[in-house]
Protein backbone atom coordinates (compact mmCIF):
# COMPACT_ATOMS: atom_id res chain seq x y z
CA UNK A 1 28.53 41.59 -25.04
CA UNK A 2 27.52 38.76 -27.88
CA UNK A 3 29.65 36.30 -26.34
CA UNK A 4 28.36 37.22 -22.29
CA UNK A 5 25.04 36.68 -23.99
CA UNK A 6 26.22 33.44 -25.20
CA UNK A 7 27.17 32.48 -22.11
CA UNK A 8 24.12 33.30 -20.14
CA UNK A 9 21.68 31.63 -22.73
CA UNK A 10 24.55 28.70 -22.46
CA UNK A 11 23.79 28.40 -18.54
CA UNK A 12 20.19 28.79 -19.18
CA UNK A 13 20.49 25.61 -21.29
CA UNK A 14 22.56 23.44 -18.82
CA UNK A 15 20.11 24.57 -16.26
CA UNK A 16 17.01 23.54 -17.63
CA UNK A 17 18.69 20.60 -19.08
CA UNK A 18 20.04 19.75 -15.25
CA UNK A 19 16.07 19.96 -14.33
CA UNK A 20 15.40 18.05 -17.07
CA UNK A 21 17.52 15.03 -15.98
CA UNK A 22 16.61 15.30 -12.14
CA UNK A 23 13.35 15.14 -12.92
CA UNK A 24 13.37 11.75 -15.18
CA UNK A 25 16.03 10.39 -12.53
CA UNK A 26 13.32 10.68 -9.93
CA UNK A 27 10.85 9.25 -12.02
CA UNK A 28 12.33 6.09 -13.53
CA UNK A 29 13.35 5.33 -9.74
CA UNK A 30 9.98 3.48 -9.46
CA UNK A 31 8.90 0.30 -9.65
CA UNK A 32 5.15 -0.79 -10.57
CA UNK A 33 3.39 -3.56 -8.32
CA UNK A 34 -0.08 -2.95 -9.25
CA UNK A 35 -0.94 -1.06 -12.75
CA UNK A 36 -5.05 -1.62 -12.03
CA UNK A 37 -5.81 1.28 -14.18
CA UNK A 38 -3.88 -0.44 -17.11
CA UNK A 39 -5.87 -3.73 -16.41
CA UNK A 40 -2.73 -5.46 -15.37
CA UNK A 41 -2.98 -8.61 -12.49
CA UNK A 42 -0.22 -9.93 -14.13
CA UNK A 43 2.27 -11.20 -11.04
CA UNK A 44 -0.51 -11.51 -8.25
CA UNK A 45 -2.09 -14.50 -6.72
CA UNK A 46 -4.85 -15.16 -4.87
CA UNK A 47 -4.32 -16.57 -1.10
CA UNK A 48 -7.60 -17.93 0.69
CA UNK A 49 -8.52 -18.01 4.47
CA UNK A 50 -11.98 -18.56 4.42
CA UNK A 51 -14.33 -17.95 1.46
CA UNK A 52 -12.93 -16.10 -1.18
CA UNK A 53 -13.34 -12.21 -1.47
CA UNK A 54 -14.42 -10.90 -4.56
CA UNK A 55 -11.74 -9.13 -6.92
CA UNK A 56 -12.60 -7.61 -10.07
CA UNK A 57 -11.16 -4.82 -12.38
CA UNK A 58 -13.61 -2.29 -12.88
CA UNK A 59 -14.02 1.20 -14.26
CA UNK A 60 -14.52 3.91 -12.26
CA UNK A 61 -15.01 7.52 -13.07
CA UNK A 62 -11.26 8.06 -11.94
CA UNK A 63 -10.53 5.03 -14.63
CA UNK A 64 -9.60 1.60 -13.82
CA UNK A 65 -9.54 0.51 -10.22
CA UNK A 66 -9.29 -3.25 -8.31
CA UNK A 67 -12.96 -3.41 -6.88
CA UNK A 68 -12.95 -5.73 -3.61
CA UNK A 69 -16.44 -7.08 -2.25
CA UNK A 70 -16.55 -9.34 1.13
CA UNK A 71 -18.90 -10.78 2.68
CA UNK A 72 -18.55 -13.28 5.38
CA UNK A 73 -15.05 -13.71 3.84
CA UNK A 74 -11.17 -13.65 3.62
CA UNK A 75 -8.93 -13.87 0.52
CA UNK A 76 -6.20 -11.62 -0.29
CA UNK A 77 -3.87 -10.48 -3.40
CA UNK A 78 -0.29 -11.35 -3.08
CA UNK A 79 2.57 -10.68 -5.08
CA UNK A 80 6.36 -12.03 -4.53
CA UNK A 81 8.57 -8.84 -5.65
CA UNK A 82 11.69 -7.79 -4.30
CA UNK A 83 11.89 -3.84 -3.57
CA UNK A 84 14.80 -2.06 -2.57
CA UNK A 85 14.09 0.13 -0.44
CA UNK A 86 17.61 1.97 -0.25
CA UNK A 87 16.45 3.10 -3.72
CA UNK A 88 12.67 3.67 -3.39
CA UNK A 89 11.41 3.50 -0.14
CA UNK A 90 8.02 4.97 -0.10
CA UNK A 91 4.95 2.94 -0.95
CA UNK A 92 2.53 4.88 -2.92
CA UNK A 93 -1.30 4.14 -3.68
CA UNK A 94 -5.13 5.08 -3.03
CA UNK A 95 -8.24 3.36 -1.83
CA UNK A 96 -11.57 3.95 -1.26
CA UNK A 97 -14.14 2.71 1.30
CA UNK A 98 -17.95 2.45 0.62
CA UNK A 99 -18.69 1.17 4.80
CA UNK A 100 -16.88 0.12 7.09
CA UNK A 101 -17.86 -2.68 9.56
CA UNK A 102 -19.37 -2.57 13.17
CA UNK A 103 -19.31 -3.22 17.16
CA UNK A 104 -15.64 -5.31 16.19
CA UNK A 105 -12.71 -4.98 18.03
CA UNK A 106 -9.95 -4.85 16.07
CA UNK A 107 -7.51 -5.61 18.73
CA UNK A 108 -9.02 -8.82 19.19
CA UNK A 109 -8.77 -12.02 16.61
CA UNK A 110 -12.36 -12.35 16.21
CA UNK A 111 -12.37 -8.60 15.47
CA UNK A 112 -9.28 -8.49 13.44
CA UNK A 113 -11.67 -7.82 9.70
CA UNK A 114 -10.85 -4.52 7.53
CA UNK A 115 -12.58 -3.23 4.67
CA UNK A 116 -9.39 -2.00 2.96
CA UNK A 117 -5.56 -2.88 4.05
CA UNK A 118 -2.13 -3.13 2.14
CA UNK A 119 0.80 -5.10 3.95
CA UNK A 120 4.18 -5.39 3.19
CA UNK A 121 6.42 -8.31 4.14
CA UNK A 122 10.08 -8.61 4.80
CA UNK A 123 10.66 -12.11 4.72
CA UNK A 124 13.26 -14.15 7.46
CA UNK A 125 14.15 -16.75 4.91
CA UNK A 126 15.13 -19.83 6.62
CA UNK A 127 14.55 -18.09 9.67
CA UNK A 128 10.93 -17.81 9.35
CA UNK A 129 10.13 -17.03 12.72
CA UNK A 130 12.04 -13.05 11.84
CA UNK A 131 9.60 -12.65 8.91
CA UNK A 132 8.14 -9.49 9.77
CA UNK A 133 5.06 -7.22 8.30
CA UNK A 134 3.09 -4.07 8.33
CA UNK A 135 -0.35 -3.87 7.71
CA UNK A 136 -1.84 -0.29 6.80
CA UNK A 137 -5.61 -0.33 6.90
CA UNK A 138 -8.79 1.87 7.03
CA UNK A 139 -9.84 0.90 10.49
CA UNK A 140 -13.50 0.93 11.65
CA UNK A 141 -13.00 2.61 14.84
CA UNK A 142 -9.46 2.80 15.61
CA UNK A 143 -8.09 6.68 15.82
CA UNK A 144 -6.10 7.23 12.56
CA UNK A 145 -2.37 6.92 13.35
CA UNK A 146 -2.87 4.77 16.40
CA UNK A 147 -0.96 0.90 15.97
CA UNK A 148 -0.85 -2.39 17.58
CA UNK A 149 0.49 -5.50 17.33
CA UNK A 150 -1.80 -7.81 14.91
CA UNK A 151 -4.30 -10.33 16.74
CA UNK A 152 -2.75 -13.01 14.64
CA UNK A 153 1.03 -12.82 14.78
CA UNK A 154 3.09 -10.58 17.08
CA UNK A 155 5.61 -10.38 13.93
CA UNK A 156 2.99 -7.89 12.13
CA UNK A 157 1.97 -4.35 13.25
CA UNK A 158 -1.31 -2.48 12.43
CA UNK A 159 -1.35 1.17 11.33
CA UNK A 160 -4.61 2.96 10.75
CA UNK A 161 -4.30 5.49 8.21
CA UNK A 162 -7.99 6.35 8.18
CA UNK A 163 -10.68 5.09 10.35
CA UNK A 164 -14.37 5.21 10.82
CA UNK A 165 -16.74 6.81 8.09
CA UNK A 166 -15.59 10.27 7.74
CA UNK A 167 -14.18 9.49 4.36
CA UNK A 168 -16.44 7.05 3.12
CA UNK A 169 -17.25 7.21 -0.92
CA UNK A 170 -13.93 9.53 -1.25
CA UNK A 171 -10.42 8.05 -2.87
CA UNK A 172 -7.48 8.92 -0.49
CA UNK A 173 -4.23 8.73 -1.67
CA UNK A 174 -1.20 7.28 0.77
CA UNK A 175 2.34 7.15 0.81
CA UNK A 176 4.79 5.87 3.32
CA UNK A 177 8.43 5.23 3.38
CA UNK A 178 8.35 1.60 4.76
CA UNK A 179 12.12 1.87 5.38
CA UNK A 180 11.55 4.53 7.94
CA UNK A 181 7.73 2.50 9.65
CA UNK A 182 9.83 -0.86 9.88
CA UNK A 183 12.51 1.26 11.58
CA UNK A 184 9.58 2.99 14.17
CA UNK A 185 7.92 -0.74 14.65
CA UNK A 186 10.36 -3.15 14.99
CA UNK A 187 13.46 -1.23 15.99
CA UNK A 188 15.42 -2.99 12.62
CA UNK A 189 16.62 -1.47 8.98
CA UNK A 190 15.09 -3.38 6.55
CA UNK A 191 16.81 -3.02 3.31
CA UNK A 192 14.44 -4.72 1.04
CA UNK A 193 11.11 -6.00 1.35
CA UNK A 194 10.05 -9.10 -0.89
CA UNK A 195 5.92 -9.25 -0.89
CA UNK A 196 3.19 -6.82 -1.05
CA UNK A 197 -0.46 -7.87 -0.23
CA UNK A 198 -3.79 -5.94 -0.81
CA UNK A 199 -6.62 -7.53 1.09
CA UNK A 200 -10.69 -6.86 2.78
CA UNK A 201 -11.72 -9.51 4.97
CA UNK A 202 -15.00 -9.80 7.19
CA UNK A 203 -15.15 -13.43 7.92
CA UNK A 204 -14.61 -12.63 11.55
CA UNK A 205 -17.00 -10.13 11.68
CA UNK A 206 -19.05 -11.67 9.55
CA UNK A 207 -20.31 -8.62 8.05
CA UNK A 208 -19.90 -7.30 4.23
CA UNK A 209 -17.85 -4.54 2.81
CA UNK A 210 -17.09 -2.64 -1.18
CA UNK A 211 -13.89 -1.21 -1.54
CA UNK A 212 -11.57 0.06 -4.19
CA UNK A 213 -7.77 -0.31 -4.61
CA UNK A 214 -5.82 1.94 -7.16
CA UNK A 215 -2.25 1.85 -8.47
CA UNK A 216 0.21 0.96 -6.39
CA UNK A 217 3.91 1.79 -6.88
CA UNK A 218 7.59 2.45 -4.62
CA UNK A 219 9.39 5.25 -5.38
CA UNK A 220 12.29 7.31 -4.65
CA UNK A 221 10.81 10.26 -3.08
């Protein structure tokens, strides 16, 4: 009896150790891009179109948050990382929107301004003309899941994750697996992915818009 008791508490053990170890497994298979709530822009750099957007860290009821104010305007944050996305393929983050722009048509280049979007690139090295990205953004009055091809380059798609002002004022959290969308888009497995964007623009529009990036991280599952 004593040593069947043994024996269960023994498996009890290995069990919850087994849980344990799954658990940290999944977590340490994640990789960091943007720690805003830590105060961290270490690694990203401003790229300018027009006049610059505003980026700031601010603090935020929820904590620490990248605070993004256009007007008239297009700069975006950019950071060179490689990700492999064989080992963590979803992109993970939240946003929020305070207003959203209108009358634009977003299929159009001179309509082609969002309040809020992320993109990842997977770049073509020498052959730049195979770069390809995906840009996920808070359209203005685009259905949420519809996509098209960008205005600017036919090498980047457009997915709207949320659209219009039904969620205005309200952080929404997102997560894709980017393996699987470059798959659906282009019709290619992309193993790795090498820069990760966050930008609000409104220079063709020009109109203004607030909006609010947290963390952003790739993970396993």
């Amino acid at each position: 009896m004593r040593a069947m008791l043994q024996h269960k508490l023994l498996m009890r053990g290995l069990s919850a150790f087994y849980l344990i170890f799954i658990a940290q497994t999944a977590y340490s298979q994640s990789l960091n891009i943007g720690l805003f709530s830590e105060g961290d822009l270490s690694g990203w750099e401003e790229q300018s179109f027009e006049s610059n957007t505003q980026y700031q860290l601010v603090d935020e009821q929820e904590g620490r948050v990248l605070k993004a104010y256009t007007e008239s305007a297009a700069s975006g944050l950019f950071r060179e990382i490689d990700v492999d996305l064989t080992q963590t393929p979803y992109l993970n983050w939240s946003w929020k929107v305070d207003n959203v722009y209108q009358g634009n048509d977003e299929h159009e280049r001179l309509g082609d301004d969002y309040p809020v979007r992320i993109f990842v690139v997977a770049s073509g090295g020498l052959f730049f003309w195979e770069t390809k990205a995906i840009n996920y953004v808070w359209s203005s009055n685009q259905p949420t899941g519809s996509q098209w091809e960008s205005a600017v380059t036919r090498n980047a798609m457009m997915l709207a994750l949320q659209s219009g002002e039904n969620k205005l004022g309200q952080w929404v959290n997102e997560k894709r697996n980017i393996r699987d969308d470059f798959n659906a888009f282009f019709g290619v497995d992309i193993t790795e992915i090498h820069a990760i964007a966050v930008m609000s623009d409104s220079d063709n529009t020009e109109q203004s818009a607030t909006a609010y990036y947290g963390d952003i991280f790739f993970s396993a599952q």
